[in-house]
PDB file of N, CA and C in Angstrom:
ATOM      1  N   UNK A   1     -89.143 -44.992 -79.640  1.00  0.00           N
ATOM      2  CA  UNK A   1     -89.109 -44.356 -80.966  1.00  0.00           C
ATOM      3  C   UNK A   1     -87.793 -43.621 -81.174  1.00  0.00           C
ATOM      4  N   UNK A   2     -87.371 -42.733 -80.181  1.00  0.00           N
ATOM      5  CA  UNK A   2     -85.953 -41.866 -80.223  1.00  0.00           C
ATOM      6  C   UNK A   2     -85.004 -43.247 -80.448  1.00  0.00           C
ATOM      7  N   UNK A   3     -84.957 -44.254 -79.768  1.00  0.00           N
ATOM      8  CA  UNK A   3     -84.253 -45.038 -80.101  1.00  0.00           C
ATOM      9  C   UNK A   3     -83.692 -45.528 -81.035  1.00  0.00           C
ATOM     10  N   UNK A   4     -85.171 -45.880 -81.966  1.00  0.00           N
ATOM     11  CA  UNK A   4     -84.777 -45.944 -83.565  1.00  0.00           C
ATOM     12  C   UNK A   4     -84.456 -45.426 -84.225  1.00  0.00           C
ATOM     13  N   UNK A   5     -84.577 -44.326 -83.823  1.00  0.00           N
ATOM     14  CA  UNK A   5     -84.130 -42.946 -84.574  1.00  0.00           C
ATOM     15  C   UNK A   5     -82.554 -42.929 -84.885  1.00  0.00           C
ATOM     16  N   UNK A   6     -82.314 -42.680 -83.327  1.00  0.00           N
ATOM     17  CA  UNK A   6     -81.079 -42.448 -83.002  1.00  0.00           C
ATOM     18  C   UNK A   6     -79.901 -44.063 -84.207  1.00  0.00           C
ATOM     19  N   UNK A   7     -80.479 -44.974 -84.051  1.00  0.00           N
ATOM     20  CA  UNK A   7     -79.890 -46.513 -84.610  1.00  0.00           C
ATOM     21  C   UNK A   7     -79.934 -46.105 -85.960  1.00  0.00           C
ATOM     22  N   UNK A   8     -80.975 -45.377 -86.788  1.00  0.00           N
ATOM     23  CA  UNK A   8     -81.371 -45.337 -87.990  1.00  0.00           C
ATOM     24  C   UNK A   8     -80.154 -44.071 -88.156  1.00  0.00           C
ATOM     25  N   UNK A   9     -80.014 -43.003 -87.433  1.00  0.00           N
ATOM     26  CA  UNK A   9     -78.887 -42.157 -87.756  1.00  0.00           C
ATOM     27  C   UNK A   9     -77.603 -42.893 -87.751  1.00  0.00           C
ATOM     28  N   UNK A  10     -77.140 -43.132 -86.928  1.00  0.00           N
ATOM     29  CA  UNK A  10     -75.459 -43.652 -86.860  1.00  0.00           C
ATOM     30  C   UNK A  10     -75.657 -45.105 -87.931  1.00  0.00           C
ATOM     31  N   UNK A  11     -76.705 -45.532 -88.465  1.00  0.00           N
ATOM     32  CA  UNK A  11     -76.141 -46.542 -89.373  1.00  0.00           C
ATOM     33  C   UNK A  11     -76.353 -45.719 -90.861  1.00  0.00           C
ATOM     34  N   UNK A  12     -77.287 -44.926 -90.799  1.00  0.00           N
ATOM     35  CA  UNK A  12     -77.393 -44.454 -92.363  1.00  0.00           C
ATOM     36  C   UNK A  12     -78.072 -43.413 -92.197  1.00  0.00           C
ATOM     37  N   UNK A  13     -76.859 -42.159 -91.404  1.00  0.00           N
ATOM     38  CA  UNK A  13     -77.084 -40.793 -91.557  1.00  0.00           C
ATOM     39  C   UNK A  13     -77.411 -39.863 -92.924  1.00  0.00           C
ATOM     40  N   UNK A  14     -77.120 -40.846 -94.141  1.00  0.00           N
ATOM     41  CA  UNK A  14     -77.038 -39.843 -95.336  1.00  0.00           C
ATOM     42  C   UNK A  14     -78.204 -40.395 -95.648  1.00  0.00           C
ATOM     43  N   UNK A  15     -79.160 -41.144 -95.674  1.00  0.00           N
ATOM     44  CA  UNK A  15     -80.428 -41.719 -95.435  1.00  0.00           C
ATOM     45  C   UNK A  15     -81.194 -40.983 -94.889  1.00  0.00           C
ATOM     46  N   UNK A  16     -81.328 -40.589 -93.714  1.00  0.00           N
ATOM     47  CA  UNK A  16     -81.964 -40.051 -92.748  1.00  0.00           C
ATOM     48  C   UNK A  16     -81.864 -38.321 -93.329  1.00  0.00           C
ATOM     49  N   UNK A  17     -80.650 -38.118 -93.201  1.00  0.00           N
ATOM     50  CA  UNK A  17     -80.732 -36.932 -94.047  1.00  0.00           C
ATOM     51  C   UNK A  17     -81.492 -36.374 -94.977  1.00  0.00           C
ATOM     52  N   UNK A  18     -81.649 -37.451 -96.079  1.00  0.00           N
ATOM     53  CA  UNK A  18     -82.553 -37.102 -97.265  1.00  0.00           C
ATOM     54  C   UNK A  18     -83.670 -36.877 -96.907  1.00  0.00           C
ATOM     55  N   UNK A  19     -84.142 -37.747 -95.949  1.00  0.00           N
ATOM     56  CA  UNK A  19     -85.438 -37.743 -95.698  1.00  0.00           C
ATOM     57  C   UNK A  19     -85.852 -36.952 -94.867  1.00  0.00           C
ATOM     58  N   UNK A  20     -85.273 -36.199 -94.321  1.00  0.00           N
ATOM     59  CA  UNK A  20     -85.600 -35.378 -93.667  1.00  0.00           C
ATOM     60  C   UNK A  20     -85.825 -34.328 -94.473  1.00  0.00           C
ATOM     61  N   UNK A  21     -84.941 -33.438 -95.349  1.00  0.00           N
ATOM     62  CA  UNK A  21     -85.145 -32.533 -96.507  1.00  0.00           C
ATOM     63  C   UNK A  21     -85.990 -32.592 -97.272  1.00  0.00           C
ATOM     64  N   UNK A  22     -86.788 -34.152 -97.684  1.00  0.00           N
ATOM     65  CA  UNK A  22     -87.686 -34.447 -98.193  1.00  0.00           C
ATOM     66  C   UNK A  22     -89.115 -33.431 -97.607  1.00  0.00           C
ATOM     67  N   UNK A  23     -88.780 -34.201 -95.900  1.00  0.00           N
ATOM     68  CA  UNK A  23     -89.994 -34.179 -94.797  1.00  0.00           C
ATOM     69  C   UNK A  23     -90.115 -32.404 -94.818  1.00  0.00           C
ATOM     70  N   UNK A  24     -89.002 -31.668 -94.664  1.00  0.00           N
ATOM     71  CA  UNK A  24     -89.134 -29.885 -94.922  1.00  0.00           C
ATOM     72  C   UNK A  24     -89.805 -29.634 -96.147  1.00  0.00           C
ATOM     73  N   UNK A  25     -88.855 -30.287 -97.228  1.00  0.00           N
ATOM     74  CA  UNK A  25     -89.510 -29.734 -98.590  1.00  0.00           C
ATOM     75  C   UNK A  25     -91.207 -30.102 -98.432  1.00  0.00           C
ATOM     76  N   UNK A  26     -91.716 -31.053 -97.894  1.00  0.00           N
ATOM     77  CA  UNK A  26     -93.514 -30.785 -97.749  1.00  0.00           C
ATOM     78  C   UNK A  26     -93.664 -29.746 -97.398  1.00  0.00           C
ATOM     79  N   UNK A  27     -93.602 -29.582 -96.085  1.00  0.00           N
ATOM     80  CA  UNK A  27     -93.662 -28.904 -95.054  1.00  0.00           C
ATOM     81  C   UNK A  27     -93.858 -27.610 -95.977  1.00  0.00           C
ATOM     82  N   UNK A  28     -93.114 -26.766 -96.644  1.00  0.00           N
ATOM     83  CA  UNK A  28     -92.739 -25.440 -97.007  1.00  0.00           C
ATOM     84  C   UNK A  28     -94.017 -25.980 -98.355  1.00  0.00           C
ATOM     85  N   UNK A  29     -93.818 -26.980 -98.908  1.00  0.00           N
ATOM     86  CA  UNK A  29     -95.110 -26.545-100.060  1.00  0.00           C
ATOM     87  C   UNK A  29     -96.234 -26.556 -99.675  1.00  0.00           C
ATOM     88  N   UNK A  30     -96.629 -27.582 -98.267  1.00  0.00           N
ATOM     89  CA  UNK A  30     -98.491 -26.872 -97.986  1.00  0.00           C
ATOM     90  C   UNK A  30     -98.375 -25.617 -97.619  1.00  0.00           C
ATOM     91  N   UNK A  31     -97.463 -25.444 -96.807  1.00  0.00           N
ATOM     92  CA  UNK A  31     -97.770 -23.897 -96.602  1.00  0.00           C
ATOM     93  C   UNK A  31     -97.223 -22.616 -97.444  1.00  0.00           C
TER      94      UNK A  31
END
């Protein structure tokens, strides 16, 4: 899994990025 991760960053870090801010912005509205 880290693997893909890691492949999914160095090809489309500004991708991964978003989605990650996405994945916080939940995060902070259930709670």
């Amino acid at each position: 899994m880290y693997e893909m991760i890691k492949m999914a960053l160095i090809r489309s870090s500004g991708i991964v990025l978003l989605l990650l801010m996405a994945l916080m912005n939940n995060v902070t509205a259930e709670q």
